[in-house]
Protein backbone atom coordinates (compact mmCIF):
# COMPACT_ATOMS: atom_id res chain seq x y z
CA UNK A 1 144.53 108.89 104.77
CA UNK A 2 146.37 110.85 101.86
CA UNK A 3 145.35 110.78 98.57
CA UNK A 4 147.12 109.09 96.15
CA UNK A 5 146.70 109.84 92.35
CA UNK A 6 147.08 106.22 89.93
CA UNK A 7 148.92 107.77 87.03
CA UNK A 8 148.38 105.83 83.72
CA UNK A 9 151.96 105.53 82.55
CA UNK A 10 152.60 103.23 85.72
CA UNK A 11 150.65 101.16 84.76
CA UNK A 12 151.52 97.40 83.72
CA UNK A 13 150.60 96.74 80.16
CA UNK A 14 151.28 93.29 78.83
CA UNK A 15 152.36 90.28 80.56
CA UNK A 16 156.27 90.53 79.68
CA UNK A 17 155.93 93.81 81.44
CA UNK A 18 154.06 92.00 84.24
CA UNK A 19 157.24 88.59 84.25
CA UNK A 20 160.10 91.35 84.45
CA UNK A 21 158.76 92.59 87.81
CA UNK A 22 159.39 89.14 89.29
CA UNK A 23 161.62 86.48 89.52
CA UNK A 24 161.24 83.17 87.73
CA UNK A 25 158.47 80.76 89.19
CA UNK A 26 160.12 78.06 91.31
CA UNK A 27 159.57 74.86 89.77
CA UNK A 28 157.76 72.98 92.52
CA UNK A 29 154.81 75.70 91.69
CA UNK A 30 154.20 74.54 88.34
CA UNK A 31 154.52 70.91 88.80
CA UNK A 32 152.70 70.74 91.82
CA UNK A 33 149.48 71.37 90.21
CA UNK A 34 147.35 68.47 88.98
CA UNK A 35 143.88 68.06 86.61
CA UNK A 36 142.31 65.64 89.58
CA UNK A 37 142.81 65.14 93.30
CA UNK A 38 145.77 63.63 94.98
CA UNK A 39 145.03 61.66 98.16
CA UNK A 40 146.37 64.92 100.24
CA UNK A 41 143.74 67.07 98.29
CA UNK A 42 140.99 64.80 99.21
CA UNK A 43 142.09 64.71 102.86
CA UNK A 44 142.25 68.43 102.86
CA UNK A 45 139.02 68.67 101.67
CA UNK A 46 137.60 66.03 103.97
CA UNK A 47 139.59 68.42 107.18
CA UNK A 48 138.02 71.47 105.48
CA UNK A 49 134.98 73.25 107.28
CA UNK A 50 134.82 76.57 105.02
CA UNK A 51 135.78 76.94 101.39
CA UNK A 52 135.32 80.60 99.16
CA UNK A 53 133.96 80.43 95.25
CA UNK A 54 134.93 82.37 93.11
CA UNK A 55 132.55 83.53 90.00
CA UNK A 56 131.85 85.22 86.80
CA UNK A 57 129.06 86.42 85.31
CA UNK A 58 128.06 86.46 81.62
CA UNK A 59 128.85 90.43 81.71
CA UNK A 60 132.04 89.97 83.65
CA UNK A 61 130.54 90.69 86.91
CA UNK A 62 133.00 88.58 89.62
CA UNK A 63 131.90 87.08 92.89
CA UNK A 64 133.51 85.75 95.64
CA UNK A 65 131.21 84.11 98.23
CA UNK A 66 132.29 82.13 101.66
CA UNK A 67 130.86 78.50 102.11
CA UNK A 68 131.11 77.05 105.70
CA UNK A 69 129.40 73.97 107.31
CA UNK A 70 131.11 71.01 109.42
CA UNK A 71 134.58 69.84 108.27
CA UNK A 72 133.70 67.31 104.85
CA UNK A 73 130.66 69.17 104.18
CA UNK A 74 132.29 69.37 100.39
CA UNK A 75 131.83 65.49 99.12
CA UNK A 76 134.46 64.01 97.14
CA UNK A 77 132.09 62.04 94.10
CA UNK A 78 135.41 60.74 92.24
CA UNK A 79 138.97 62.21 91.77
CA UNK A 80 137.56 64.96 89.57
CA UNK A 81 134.32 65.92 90.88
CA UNK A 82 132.93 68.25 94.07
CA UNK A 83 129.43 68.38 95.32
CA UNK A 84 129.37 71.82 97.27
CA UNK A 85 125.67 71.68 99.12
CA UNK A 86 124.05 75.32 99.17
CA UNK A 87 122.75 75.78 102.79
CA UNK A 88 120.47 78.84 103.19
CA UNK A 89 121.68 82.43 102.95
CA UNK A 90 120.47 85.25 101.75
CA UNK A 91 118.82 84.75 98.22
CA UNK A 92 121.14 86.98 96.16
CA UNK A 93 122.13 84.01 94.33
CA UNK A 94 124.69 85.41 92.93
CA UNK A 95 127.14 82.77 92.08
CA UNK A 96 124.53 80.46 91.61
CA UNK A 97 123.31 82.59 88.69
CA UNK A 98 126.83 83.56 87.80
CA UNK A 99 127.07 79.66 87.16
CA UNK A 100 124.17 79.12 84.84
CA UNK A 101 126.31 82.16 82.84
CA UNK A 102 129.40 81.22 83.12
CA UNK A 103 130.56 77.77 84.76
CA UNK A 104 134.06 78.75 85.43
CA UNK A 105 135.02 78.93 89.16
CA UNK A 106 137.64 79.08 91.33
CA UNK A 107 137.66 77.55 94.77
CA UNK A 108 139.61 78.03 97.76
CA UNK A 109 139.70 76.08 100.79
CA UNK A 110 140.82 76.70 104.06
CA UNK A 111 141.34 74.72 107.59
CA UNK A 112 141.50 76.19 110.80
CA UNK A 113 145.11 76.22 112.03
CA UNK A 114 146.78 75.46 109.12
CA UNK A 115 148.57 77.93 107.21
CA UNK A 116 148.44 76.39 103.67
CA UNK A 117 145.41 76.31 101.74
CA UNK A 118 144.01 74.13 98.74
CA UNK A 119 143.20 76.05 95.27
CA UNK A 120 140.73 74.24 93.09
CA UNK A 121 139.60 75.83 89.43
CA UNK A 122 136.65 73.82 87.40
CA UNK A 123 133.45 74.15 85.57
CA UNK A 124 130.08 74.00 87.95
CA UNK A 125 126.63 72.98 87.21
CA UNK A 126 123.63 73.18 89.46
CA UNK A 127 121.88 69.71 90.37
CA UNK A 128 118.65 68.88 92.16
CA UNK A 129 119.30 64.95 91.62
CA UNK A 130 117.50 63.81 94.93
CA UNK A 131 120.02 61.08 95.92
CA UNK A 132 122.80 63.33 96.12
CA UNK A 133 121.05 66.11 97.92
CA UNK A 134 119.70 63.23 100.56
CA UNK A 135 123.60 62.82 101.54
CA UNK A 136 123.56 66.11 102.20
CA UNK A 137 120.89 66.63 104.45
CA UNK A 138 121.53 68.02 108.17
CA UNK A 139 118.92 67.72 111.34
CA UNK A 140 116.71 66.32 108.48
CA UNK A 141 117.30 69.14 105.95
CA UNK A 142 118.56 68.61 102.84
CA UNK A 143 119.42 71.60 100.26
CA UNK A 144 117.71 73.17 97.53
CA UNK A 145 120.56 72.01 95.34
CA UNK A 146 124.30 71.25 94.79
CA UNK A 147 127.06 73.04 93.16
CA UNK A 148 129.08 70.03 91.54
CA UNK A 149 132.74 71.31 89.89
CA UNK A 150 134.79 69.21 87.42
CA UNK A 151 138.20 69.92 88.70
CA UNK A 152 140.13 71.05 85.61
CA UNK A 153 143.05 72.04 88.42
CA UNK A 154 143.97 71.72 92.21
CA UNK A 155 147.24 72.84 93.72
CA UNK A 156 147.88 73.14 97.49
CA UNK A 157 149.28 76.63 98.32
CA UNK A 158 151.84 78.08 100.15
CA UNK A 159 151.44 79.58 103.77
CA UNK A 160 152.92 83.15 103.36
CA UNK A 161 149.59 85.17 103.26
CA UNK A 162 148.68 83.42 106.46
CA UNK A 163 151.77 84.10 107.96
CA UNK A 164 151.78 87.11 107.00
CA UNK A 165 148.51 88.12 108.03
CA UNK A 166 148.34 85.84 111.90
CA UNK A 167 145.76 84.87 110.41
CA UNK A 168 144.96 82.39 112.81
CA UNK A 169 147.34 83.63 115.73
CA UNK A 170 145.19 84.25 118.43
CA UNK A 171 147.46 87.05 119.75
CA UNK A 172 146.62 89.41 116.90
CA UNK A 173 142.67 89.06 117.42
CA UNK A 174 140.66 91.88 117.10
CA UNK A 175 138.17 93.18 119.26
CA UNK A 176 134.73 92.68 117.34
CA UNK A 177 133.52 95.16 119.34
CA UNK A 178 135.23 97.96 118.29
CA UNK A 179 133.03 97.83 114.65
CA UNK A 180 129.57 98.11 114.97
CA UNK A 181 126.90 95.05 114.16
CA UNK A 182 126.42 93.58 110.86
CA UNK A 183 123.02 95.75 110.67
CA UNK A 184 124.10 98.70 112.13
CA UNK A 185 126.80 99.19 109.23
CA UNK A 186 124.11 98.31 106.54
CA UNK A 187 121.87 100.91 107.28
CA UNK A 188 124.32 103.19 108.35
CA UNK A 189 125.16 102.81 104.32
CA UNK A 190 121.63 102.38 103.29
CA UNK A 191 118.65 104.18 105.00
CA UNK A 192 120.21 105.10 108.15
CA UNK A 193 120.18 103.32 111.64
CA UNK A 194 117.86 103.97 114.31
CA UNK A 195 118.79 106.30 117.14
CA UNK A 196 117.31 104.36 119.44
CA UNK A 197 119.81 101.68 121.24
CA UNK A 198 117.05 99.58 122.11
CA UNK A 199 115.68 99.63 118.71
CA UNK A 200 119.16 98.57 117.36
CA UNK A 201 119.76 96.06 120.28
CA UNK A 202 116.19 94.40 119.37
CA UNK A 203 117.30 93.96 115.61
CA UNK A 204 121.04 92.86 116.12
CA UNK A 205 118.78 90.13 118.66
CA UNK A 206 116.28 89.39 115.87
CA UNK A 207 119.66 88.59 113.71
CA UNK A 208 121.02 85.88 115.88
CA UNK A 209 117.51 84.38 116.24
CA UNK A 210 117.14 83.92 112.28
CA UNK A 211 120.59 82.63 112.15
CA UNK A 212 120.06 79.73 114.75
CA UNK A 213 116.69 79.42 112.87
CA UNK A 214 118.27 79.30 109.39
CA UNK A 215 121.67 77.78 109.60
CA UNK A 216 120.12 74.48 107.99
């Protein structure tokens, strides 16, 4: 890959700089944005089986973490309000402690098959109320908490970056094996990996076990 040096004076400095690159927005793009959901935005999100969310922390730090249970995990409390349960992962917590800094977030969801996608912006707040985590419980297991977002916008979005990309054209699938495991890149970029294949085999097993063990 050749090098490329980002010179300064290319740079784009203001946003008239930024509008004279492009051509005007078409007006369906700004009018097709609402402050609370439409009945196709709640049956997208109802269809919808993963969603990303976007955050900020009080220092600027961003975050963009995937969310994925069955389709109409996301509940729909009124035309202006998510409930996002927070199934078990990894304990960063990252956007849940970007949100206690900074409640802005962005959300994006996204349906297998279908090319558009639904854009959501709000303010979050964490909530252990019991009643509404007990509607979110699976196999008996509720979460910790929920993320609930007061929709301040919601849009529906075009399908060029999936079309674009095949996104979900199962003629441009790639061949998972030709990247190693999840662990295997982590400690190739951490402490190292272990020579051993059946070392490595025995922890890329030990992985799948605490992932049926930890889903819910």
């Amino acid at each position: 890959m050749s090098r490329i040096d980002v010179k300064p004076e290319f740079m784009v400095q203001d946003v008239a700089a930024l509008r004279r690159l492009y051509e005007p927005v078409h007006a369906l793009a700004v009018t097709k944005q609402r402050s609370t959901l439409g009945p196709h935005a709640e049956a997208f999100i109802r269809r919808s089986p993963f969603l990303c969310i976007g955050t900020q922390g009080a220092e600027g730090r961003a975050d963009f973490s995937p969310r994925g249970d069955a389709p109409g995990f996301v509940q729909i409390l009124d035309a202006g309000t998510l409930a996002i349960p927070d199934r078990p992962g990894n304990n960063r917590l990252d956007t849940l402690e970007n949100i206690m800094a900074n409640p802005v977030v962005g959300l994006l969801f996204m349906i297998p098959g279908y090319d558009e996608t639904l854009r959501a912006n709000g303010r979050a707040r964490l909530s252990t109320q019991p009643d509404l985590l007990d509607t979110m419980a699976v196999d008996g297991r509720r979460p910790r908490l929920a993320i609930v977002v007061e929709i301040d916008e919601v849009f529906l979005h075009c399908a060029k970056a999936f079309r674009r990309s095949h996104l979900w054209d199962p003629a441009h699938r790639q061949d998972r094996s030709e990247m190693p495991s999840l662990i295997k890149m982590i400690l190739d970029d951490t402490t190292g990996a272990p020579s051993d294949q059946a070392v490595m085999s025995k922890m890329d097993d030990d992985l799948e076990t605490a992932y049926r063990q930890t889903l819910y």
